[in-house]
Protein backbone atom coordinates (compact mmCIF):
# COMPACT_ATOMS: atom_id res chain seq x y z
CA UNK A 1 -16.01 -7.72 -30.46
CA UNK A 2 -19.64 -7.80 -29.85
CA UNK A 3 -20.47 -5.22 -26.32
CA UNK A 4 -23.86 -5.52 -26.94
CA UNK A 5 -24.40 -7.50 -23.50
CA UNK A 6 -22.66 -5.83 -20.09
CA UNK A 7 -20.67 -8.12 -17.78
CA UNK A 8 -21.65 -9.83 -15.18
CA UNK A 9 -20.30 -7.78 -11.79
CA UNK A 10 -19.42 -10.62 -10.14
CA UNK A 11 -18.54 -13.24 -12.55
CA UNK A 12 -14.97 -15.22 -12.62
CA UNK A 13 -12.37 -15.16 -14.60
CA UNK A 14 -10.22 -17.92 -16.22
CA UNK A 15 -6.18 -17.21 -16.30
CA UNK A 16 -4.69 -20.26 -18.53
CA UNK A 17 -0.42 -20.18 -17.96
CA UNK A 18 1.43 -21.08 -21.13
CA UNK A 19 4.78 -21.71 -19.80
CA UNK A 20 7.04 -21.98 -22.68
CA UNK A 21 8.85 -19.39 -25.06
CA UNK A 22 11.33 -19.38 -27.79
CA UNK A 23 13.08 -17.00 -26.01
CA UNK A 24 13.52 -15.79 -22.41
CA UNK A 25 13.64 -11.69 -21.79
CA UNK A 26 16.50 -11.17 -19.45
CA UNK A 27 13.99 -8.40 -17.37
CA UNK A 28 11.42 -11.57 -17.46
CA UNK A 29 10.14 -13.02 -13.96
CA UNK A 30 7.42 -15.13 -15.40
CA UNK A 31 7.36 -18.46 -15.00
CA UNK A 32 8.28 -20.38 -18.54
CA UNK A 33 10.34 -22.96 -20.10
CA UNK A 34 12.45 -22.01 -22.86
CA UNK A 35 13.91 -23.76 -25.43
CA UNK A 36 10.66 -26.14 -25.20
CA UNK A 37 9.72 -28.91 -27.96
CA UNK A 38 6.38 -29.75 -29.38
CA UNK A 39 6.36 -33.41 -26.98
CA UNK A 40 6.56 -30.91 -24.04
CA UNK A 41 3.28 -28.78 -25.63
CA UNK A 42 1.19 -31.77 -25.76
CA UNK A 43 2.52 -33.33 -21.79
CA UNK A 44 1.38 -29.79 -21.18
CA UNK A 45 -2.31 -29.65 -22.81
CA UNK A 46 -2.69 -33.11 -21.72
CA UNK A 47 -2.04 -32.23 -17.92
CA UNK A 48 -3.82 -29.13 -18.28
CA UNK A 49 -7.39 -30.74 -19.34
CA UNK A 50 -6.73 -33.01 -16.01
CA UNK A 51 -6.45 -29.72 -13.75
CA UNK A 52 -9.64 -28.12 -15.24
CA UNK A 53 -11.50 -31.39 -14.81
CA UNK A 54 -10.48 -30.74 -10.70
CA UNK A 55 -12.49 -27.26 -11.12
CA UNK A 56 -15.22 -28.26 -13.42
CA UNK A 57 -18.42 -27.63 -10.98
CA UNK A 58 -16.65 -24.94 -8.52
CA UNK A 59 -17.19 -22.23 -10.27
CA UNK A 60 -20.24 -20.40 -11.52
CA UNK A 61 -19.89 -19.47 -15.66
CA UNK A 62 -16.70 -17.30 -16.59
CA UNK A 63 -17.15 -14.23 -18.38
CA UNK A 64 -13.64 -13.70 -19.39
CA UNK A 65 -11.08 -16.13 -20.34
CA UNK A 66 -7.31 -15.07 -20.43
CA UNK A 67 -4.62 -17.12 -22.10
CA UNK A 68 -1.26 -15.75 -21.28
CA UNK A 69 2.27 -16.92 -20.30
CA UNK A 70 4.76 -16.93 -21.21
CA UNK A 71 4.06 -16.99 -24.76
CA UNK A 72 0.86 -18.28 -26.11
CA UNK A 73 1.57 -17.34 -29.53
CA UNK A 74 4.32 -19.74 -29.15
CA UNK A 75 1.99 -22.75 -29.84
CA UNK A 76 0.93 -23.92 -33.12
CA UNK A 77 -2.30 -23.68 -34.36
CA UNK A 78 -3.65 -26.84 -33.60
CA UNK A 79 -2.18 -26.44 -30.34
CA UNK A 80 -4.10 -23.46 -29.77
CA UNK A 81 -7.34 -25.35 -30.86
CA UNK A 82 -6.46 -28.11 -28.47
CA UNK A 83 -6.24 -25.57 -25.67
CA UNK A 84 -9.73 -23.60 -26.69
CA UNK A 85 -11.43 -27.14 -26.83
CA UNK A 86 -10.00 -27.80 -23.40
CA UNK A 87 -11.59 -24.79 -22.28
CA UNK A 88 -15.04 -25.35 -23.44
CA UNK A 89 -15.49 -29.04 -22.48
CA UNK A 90 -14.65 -28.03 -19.19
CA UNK A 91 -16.10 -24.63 -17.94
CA UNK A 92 -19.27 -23.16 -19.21
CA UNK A 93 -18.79 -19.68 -20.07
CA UNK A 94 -21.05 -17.06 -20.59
CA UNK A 95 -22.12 -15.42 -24.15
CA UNK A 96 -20.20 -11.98 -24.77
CA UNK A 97 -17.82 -13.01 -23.01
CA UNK A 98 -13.97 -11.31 -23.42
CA UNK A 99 -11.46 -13.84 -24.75
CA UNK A 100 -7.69 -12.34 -24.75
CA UNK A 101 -4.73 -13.76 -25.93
CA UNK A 102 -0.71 -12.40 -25.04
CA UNK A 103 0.71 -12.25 -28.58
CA UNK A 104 4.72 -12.02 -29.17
CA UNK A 105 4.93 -9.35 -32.58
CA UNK A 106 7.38 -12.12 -34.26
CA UNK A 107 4.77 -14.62 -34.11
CA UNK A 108 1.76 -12.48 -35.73
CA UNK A 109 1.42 -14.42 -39.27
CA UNK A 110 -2.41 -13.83 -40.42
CA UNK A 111 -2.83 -17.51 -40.77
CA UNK A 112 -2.57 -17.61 -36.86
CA UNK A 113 -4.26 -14.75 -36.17
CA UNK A 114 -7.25 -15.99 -38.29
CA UNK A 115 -7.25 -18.89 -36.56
CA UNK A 116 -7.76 -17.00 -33.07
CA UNK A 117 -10.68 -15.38 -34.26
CA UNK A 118 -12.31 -18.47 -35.26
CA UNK A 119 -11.58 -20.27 -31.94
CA UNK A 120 -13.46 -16.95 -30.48
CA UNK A 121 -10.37 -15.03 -29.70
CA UNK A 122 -11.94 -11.20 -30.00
CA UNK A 123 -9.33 -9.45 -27.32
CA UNK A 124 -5.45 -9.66 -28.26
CA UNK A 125 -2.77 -8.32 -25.94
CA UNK A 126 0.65 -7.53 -28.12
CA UNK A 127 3.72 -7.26 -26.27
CA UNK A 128 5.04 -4.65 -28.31
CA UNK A 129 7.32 -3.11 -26.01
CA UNK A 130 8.77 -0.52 -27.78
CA UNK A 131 9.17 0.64 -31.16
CA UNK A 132 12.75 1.50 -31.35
CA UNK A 133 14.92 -0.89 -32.44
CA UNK A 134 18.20 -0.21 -29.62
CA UNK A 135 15.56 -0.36 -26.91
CA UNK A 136 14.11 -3.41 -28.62
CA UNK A 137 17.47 -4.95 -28.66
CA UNK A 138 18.45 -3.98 -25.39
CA UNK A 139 15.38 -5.76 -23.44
CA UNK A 140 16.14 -8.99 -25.71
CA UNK A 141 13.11 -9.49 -27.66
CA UNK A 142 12.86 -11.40 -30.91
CA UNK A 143 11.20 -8.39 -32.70
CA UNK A 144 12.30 -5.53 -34.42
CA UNK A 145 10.75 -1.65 -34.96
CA UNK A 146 9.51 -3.17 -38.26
CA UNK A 147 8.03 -6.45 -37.08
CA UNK A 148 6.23 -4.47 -34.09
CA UNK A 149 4.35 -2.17 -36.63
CA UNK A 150 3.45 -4.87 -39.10
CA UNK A 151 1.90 -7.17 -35.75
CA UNK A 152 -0.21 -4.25 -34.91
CA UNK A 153 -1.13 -3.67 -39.08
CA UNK A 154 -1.69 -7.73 -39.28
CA UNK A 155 -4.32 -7.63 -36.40
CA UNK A 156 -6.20 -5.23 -38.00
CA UNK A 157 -6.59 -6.75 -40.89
CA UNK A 158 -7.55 -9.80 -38.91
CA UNK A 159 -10.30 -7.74 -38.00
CA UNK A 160 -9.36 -7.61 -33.99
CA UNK A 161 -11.35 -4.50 -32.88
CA UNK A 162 -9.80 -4.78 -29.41
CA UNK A 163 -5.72 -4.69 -29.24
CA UNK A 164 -4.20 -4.06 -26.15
CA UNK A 165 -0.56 -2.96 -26.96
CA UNK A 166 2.05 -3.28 -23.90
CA UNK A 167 4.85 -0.76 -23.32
CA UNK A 168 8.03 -0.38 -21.28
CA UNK A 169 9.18 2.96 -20.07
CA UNK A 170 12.25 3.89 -17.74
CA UNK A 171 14.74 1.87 -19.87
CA UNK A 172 18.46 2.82 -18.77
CA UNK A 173 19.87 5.94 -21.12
CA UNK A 174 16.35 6.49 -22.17
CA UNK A 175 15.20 10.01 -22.20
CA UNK A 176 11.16 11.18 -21.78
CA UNK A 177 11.45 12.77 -25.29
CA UNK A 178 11.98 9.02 -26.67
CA UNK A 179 9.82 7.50 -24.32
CA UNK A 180 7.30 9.95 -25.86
CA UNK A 181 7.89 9.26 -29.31
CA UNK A 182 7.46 5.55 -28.89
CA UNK A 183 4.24 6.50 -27.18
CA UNK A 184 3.41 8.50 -30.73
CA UNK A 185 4.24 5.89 -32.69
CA UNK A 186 1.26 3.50 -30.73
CA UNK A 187 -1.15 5.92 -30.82
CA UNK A 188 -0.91 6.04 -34.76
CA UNK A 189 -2.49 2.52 -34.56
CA UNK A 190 -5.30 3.63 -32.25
CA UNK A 191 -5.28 0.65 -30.22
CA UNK A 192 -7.98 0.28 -28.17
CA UNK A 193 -6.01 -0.48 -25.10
CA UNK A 194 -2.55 0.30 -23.64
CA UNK A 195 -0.18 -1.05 -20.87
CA UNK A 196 2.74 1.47 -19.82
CA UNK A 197 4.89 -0.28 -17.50
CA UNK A 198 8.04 1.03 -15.99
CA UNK A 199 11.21 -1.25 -16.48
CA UNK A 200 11.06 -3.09 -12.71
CA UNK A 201 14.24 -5.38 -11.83
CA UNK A 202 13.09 -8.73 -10.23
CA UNK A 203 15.15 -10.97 -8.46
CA UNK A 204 16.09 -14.46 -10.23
CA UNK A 205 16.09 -12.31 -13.76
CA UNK A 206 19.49 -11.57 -15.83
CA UNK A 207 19.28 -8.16 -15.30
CA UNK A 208 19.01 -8.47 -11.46
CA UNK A 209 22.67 -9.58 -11.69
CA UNK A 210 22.90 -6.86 -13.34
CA UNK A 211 21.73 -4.54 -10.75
CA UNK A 212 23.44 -6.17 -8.36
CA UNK A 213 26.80 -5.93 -9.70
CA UNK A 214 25.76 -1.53 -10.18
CA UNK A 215 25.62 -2.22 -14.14
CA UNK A 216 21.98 -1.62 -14.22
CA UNK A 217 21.35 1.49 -11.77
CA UNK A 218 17.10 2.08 -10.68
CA UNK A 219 15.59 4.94 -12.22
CA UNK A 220 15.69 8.08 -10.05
CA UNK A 221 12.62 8.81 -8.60
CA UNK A 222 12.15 12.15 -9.74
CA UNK A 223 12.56 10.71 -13.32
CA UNK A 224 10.15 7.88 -12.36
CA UNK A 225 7.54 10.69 -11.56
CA UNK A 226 8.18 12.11 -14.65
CA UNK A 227 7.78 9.60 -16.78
CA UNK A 228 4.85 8.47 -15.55
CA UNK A 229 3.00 11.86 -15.12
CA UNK A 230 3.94 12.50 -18.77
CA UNK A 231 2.69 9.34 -19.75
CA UNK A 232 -0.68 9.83 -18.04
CA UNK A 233 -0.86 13.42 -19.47
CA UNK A 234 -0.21 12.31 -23.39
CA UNK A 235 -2.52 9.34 -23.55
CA UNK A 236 -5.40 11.66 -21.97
CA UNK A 237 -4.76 14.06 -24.04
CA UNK A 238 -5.37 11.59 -26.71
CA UNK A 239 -9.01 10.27 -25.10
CA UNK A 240 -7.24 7.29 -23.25
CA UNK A 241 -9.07 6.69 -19.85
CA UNK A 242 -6.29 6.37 -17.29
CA UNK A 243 -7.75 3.89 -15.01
CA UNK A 244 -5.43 1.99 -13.38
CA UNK A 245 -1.63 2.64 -12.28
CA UNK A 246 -0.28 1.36 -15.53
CA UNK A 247 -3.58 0.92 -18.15
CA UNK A 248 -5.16 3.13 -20.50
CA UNK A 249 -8.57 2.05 -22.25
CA UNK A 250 -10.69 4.67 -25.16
CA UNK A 251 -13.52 4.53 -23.51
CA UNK A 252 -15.01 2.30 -20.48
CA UNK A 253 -15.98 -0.30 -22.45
CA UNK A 254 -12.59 -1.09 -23.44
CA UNK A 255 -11.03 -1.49 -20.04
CA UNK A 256 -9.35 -5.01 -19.54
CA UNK A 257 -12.93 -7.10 -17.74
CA UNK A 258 -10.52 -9.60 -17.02
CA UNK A 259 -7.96 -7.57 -14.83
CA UNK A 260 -10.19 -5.57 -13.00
CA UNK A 261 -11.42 -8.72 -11.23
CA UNK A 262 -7.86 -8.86 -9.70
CA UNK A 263 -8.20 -5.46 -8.28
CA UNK A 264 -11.83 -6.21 -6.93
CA UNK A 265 -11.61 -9.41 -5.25
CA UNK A 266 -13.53 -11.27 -7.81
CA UNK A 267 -13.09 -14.94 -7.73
CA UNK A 268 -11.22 -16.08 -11.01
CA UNK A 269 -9.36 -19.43 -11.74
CA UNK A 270 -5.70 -20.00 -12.92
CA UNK A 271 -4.54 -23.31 -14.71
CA UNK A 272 -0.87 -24.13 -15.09
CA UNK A 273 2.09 -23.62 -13.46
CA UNK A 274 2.47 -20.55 -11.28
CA UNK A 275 -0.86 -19.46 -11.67
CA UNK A 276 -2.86 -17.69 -8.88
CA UNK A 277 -6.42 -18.34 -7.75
CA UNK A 278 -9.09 -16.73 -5.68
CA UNK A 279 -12.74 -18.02 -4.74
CA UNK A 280 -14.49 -16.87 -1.14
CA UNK A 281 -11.50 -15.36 0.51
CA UNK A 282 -9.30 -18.26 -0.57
CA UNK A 283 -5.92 -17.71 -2.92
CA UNK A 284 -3.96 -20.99 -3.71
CA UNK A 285 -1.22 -20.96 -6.24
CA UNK A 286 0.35 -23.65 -7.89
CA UNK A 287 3.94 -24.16 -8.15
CA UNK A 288 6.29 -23.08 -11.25
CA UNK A 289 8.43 -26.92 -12.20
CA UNK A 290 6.51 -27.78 -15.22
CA UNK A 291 7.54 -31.24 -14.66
CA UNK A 292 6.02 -31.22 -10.80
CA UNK A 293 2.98 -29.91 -12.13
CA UNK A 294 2.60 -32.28 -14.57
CA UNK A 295 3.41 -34.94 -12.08
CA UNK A 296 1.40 -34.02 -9.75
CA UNK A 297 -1.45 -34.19 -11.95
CA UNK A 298 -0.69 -37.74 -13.60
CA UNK A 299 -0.57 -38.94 -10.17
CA UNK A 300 -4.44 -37.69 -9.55
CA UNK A 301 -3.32 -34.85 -6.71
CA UNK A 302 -3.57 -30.76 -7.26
CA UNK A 303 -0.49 -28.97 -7.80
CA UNK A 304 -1.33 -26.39 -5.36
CA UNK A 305 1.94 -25.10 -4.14
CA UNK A 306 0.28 -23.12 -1.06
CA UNK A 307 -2.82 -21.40 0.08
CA UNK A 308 -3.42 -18.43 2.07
CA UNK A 309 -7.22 -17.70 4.46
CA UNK A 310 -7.53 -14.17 3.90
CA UNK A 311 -8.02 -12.65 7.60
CA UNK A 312 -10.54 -9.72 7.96
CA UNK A 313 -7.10 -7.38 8.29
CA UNK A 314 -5.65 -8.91 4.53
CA UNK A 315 -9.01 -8.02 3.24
CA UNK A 316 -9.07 -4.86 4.34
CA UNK A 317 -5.11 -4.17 3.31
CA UNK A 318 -6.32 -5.43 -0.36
CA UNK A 319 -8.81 -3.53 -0.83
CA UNK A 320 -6.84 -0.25 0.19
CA UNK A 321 -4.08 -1.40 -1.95
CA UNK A 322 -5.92 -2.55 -4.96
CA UNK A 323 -8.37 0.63 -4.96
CA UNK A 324 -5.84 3.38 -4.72
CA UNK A 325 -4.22 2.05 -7.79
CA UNK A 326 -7.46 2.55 -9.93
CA UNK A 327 -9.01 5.24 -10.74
CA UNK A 328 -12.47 4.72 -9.49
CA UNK A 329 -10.87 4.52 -6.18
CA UNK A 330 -12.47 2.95 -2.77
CA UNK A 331 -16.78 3.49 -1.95
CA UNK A 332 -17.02 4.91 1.09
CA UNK A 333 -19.98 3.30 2.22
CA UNK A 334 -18.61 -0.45 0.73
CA UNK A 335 -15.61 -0.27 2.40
CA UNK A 336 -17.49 0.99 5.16
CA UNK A 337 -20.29 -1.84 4.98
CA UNK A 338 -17.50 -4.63 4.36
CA UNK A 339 -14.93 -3.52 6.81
CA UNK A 340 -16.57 -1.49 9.55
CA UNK A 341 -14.35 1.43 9.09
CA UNK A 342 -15.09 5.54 7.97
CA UNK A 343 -12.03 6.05 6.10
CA UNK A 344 -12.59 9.92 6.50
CA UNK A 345 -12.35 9.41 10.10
CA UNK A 346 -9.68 8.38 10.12
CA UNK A 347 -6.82 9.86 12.83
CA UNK A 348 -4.45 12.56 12.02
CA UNK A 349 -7.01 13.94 9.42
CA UNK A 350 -5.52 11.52 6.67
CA UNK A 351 -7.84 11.89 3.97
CA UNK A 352 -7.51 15.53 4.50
CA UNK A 353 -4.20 15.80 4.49
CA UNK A 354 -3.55 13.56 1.50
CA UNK A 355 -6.37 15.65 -0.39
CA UNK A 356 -4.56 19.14 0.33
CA UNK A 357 -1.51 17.29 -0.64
CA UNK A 358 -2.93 17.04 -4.55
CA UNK A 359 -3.14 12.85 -3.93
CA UNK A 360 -6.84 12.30 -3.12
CA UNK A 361 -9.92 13.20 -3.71
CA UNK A 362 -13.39 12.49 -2.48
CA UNK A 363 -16.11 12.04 -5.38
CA UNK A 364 -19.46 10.48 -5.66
CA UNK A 365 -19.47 8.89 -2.60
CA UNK A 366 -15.90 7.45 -3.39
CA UNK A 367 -11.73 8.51 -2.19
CA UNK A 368 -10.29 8.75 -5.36
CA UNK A 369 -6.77 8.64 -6.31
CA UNK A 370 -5.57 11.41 -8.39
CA UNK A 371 -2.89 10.86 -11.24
CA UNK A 372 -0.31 12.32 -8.68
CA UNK A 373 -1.81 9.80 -6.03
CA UNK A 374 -1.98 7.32 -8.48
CA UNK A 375 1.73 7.29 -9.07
CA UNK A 376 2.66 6.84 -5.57
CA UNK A 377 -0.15 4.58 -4.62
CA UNK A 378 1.55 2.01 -2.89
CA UNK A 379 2.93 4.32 -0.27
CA UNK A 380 -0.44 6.71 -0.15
CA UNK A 381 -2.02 2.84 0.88
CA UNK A 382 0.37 1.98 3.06
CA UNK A 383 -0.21 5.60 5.00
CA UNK A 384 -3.84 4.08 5.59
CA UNK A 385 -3.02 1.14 6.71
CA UNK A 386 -0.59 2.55 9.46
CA UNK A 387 -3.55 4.80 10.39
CA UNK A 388 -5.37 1.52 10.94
CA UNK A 389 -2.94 -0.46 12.59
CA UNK A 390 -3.13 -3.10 9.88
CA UNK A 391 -0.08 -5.61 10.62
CA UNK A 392 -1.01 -8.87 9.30
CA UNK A 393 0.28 -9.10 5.79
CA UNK A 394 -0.94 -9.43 2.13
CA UNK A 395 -0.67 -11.02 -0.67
CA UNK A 396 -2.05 -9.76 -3.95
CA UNK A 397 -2.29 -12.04 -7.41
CA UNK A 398 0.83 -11.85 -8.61
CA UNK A 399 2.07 -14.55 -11.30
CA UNK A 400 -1.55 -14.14 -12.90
C-alpha cells in the first residue's frame, strides 16, 4: 500500500453491504442472507449499480472505499470485478486512496486474493476470530486453527502489506491465559492492524436465546475489565497503538482511515441493505429485506428505511460518545467552537474528578481518555452528558 500521499481530513467514505454468506454465526447481528445462490449475487450487483447512480454527484471524491458484509469473500471473482467496476463508473475516488475488503479465512485461495489486488484491493480485514480450534467451533465459523494461519500466510504472499486481523475475547469458559495465547499467536504474523472485540449478545441472534434461557451467562464485569486491560497492555507492549476502544494499529499510519470517519462525523456513503449514511448532519439507513431493497430500486424509489436531523443536543452527545472511545480524545477548543460549551467547566468539577479517578486526562489542548477510561467509555460519556443536561437521544452508525 502506497502512504506516500496523506488523507484528505474531511473526505467521505464508501461502505458497500454484501449481504450474503455461506454460513450464518449464531453471535452474528449483521444483516445477510444465507444459503444465497449465484441468481441472487447478480439481482444484487444489478440493484446495487442503480442505488449508486442515486448518489453519483452528492458527494465530493471518496478516499476510502470499504466492502464488507456479511461476507464479501463470499462472491466469485468476477463477481468481485463486477462490484469494483460498479464502484468506479459511479463515484470518483481519490488517488491513494484505502480500499479494504472483510475476508472469511475459508475463502482465502491466492487466486482470489490476487485478484483483489489487481482490482486495487491494498487493505484486507480477516475475520480470524480466534486461533483455537474449540473456540473456533464454538462461535460457528467455517474455519479451523489451521485454515486461520494459512489465510493470514496466503495474504502475505499476496503481497497485502496492510491486514487487519479481527478477534473475539470473553468467550464463555475462556480464561485470560487463553485469550492471551490466541493474542500470541496473531502477533507472530505481525499484522498491521488488529480488532479485539468482546463476545456481545444481540437480540434476534441464536445465542440471544441462549442468554435468555441462562445457557449463555454475560461476562462478569470484573473479568470484562480484565480482559480488556490485559489486552490493551500486551498489544502495547508489542508497539500496537491502542487508539480506539477495540483497535490496535503499528503505527499511525496504519489506523483504519475508513472507521475513524464514523467516530468524527465525516460524511461517508453506505450501499445495500442495512447500510448507514451520513452527509451535513443527515443519517438515513436503508432497510435489511434484500428483496425490498431490490424492489425498491427496480421500481426507481430509494430504499431508505428512515432518516434522522441531527439536533444541536445529538451532535453534541456524538461527539462526547464517539471521542471518549478514541484515544485522541475530544479538542477543547473544537468542541468548544462547535458546541459552545468549556467541558472543564463543567459542574461538580467533572473533568477533575474523572482525572483523579485514573479515567481522563487533559493533553495538548485535548480530554483524553485513558486505557482505564477507555474501557468504560460509554458510562464516563454518559457522566458528561448528565452534567449537560443532554436528553434528546442519539444514534451512532451502527450496521456500517
Amino acid at each position: 500500500m502506497d502512504r506516500r500521499a496523506p488523507p484528505a481530513p474531511s473526505a467521505p467514505g464508501l461502505y458497500v453491504h454484501v449481504p450474503f454468506c455461506l454460513t450464518k454465526c449464531p453471535y452474528c447481528h449483521f444483516h445477510s442472507r444465507s444459503p444465497f445462490g449465484r441468481e441472487d449475487v447478480k439481482r444484487w450487483l444489478d440493484a446495487l449499480s442503480l442505488e449508486a447512480a442515486f448518489y453519483r454527484d452528492l458527494f465530493p471524491p471518496f478516499d476510502t472505499v470499504y466492502i464488507g458484509g456479511g461476507t464479501p469473500s463470499a462472491l466469485t471473482a468476477s463477481e468481485m470485478g463486477r462490484l469494483a467496476a460498479a464502484i468506479r463508473r459511479n463515484f470518483a475516488i481519490e488517488p491513494f486512496s484505502e480500499w479494504t475488503v472483510e475476508v472469511n479465512p475459508g475463502d482465502a485461495a491466492p487466486g482470489l486474493l490476487a485478484v483483489y489486488r489487481d482490482l486495487g484491493i491494498n487493505r484486507v480485514n480477516a475475520g480470524i476470530q480466534s486461533f483455537d480450534d474449540e473456540t473456533l467451533s464454538f462461535l460457528g465459523r467455517r474455519h479451523d486453527a489451521r485454515q486461520a494461519a494459512k489465510a493470514v500466510e496466503a495474504l502475505r504472499s499476496a503481497g497485502f502489506d496492510n491486514i487487519g486481523l479481527d478477534l473475539l475475547y470473553g468467550i464463555p469458559g475462556q480464561t485470560v491465559e487463553e485469550w492471551m495465547e490466541t493474542l500470541s499467536a496473531a502477533l507472530r504474523y505481525e499484522p498491521e492492524h488488529l480488532s479485539c472485540y468482546e463476545l456481545t449478545v444481540e437480540p434476534g441472534t441464536p445465542f440471544f436465546v441462549l442468554r435468555e434461557k441462562g445457557v449463555l451467562p454475560p461476562l462478569p464485569e470484573d473479568l470484562s475489565l480484565r480482559f480488556f486491560m490485559e489486552t490493551s497492555g500486551r498489544l502495547t507492549d508489542s508497539g500496537y497503538l491502542h487508539y480506539e476502544v477495540s483497535n490496535f494499529a503499528r503505527d499511525a499510519s496504519l489506523r483504519s482511515r475508513h472507521n475513524r470517519k464514523y467516530w468524527d462525523h465525516t460524511p461517508y456513503l453506505g450501499l445495500g441493505p442495512s447500510a448507514h449514511s451520513f452527509l451535513d448532519g443527515r443519517r438515513w439507513w436503508n432497510g435489511e429485506d434484500l428483496d425490498a431493497w431490490e424492489k425498491s430500486l427496480r421500481e426507481g424509489r430509494r430504499p431508505v428505511g428512515g432518516e434522522e436531523v441531527l439536533t444541536a443536543g445529538q451532535r453534541c452527545l456524538e461527539s462526547l460518545f464517539l471521542g471518549l472511545r478514541t484515544s485522541r480524545g475530544i479538542s477543547l477548543d473544537g468542541f468548544r467552537e462547535e458546541h459552545g460549551i468549556d467541558l472543564l467547566a463543567l459542574r461538580g468539577g467533572l473533568v477533575e474528578r474523572s482525572a483523579a479517578e485514573g479515567l481522563l486526562v487533559v493533553d495538548g489542548g485535548a480530554l483524553k481518555p485513558t486505557v482505564r477510561g477507555m474501557a468504560v467509555a460509554d458510562g464516563l460519556a454518559r457522566l458528561f452528558s448528565d452534567s449537560l443536561s443532554l436528553r434528546d437521544g442519539v444514534s451512532g452508525p451502527s450496521g456500517t
